[in-house]
Protein backbone atom coordinates (compact mmCIF):
# COMPACT_ATOMS: atom_id res chain seq x y z
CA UNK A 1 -1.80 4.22 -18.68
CA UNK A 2 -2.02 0.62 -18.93
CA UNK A 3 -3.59 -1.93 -21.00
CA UNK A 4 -4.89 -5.60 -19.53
CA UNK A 5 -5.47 -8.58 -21.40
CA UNK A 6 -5.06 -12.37 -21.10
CA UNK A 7 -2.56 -14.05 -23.38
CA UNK A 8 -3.87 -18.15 -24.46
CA UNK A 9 -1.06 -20.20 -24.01
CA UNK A 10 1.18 -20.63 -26.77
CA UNK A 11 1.16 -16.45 -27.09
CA UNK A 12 4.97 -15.94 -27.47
CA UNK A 13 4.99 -11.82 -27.60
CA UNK A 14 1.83 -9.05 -28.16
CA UNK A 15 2.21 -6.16 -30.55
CA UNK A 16 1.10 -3.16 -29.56
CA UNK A 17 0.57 -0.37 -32.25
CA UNK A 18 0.76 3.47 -30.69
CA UNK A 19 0.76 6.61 -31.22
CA UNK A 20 2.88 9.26 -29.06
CA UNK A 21 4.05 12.84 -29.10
CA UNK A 22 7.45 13.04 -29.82
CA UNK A 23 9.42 15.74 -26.95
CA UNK A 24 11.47 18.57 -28.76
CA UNK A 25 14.90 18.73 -29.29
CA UNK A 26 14.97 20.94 -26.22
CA UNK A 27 13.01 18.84 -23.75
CA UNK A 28 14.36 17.15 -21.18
CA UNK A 29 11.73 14.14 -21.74
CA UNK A 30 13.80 13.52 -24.92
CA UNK A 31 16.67 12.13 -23.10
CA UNK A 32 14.48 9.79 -20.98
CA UNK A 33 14.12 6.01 -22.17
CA UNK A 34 10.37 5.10 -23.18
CA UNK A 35 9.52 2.38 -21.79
CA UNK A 36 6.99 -0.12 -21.89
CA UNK A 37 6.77 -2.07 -18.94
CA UNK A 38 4.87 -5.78 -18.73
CA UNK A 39 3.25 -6.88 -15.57
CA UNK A 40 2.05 -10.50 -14.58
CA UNK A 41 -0.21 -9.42 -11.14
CA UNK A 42 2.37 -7.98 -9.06
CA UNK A 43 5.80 -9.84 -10.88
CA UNK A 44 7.31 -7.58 -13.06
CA UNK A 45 7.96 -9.61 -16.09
CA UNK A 46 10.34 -7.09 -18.42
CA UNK A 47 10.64 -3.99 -20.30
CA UNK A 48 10.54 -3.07 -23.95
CA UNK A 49 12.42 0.48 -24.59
CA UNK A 50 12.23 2.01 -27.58
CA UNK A 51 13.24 5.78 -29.36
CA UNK A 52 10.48 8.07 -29.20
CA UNK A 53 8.01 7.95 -32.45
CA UNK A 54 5.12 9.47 -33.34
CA UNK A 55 3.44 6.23 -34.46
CA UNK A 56 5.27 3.06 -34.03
CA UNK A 57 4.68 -0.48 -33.08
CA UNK A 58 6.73 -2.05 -30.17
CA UNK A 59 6.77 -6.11 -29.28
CA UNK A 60 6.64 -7.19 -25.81
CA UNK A 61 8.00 -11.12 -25.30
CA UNK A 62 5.21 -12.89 -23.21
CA UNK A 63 6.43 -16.54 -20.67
CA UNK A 64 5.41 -19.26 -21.84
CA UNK A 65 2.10 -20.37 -20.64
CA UNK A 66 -0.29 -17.34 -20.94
CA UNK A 67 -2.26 -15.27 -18.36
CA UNK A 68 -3.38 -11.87 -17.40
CA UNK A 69 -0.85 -9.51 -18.05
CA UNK A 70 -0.71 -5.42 -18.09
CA UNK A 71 1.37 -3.37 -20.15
CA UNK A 72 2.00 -0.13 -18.28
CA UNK A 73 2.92 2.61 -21.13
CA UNK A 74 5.73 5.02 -20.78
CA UNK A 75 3.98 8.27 -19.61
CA UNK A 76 6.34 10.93 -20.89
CA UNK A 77 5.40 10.09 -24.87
CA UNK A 78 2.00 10.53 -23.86
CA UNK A 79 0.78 7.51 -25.86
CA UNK A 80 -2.68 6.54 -27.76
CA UNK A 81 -3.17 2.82 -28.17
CA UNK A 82 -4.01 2.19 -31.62
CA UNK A 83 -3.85 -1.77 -32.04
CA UNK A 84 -3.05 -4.73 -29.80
CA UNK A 85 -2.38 -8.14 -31.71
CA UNK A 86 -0.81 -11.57 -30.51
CA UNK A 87 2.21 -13.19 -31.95
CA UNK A 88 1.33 -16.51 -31.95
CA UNK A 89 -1.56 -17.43 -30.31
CA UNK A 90 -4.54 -15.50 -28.64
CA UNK A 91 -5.42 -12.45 -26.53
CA UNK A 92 -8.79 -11.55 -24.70
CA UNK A 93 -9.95 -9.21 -22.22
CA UNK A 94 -9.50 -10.15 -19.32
CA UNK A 95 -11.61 -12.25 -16.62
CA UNK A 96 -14.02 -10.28 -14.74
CA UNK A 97 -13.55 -10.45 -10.57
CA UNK A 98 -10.27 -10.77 -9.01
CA UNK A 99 -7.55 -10.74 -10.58
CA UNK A 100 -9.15 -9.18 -13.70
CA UNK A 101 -11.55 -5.85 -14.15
CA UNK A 102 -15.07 -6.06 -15.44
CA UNK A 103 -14.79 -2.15 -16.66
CA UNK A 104 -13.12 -2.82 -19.93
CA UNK A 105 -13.57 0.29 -22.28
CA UNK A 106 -12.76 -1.10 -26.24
CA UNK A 107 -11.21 1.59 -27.98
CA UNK A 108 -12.43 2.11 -31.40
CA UNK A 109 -9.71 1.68 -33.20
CA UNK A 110 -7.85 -0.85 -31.15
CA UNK A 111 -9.77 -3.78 -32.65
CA UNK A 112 -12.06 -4.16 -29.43
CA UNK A 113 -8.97 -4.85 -27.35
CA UNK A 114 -9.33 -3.55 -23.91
CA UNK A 115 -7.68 -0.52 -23.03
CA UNK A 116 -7.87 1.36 -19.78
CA UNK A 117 -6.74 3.96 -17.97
CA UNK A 118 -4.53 3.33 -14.91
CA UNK A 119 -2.20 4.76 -12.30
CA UNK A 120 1.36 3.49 -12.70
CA UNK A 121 2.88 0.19 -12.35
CA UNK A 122 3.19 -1.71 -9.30
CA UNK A 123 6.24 -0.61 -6.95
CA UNK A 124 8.82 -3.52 -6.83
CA UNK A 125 9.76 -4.92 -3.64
CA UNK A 126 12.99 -3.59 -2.57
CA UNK A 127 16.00 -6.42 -2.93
């Protein structure tokens, strides 16, 4: 799952407020790191990780600047996005056309932030 918006510049990080099923003791998803992954089109900007939690709030450092950015959610905690907030500055969904989607389903209780539905982040180029 990821979530789209664009940062106004001066938008140093976005707080995003989830909630996630935490794996057993037993499983072997509780020894994987939950991630949460931030996108600027296809330049992989950085990573949050975080223990699992069944309702938490992790902060994601944006570049300076702004933009359109995606936060790809780490799929194992299967996550709800409750609440997305900027530190900062501003966030809006994002443009419709290229470079932005004009299918933007608010969730209720995520303060009419976008939130959609998406396969997995972007592969990186190999080094």
């Amino acid at each position: 799952m990821r979530i789209e918006f664009t940062a106004a510049p001066g938008t140093r990080a976005v707080e995003l407020r989830y909630r996630a099923a935490v794996p057993d003791a037993d499983d072997p998803l509780r020894d994987l790191r939950h991630c949460f992954a931030l996108w600027s089109g296809a330049r992989f900007v950085g990573e949050t990780c975080v223990a699992p939690a069944a309702e938490a709030v992790v902060k994601l450092p944006l570049p300076p600047g702004g933009g359109v950015f995606n936060v790809y959610l780490p799929e194992g905690q299967a996550p709800v996005p409750l609440a997305l907030r900027a530190v900062g500055s501003a966030l809006s969904p994002p443009r419709p056309g290229p470079g932005g989607s004009s299918t933007a389903t608010p969730s209720p209780r995520a303060g009419g932030r976008p939130v959609r539905p998406a396969p997995g982040p972007p592969r990186r180029a190999a080094s």
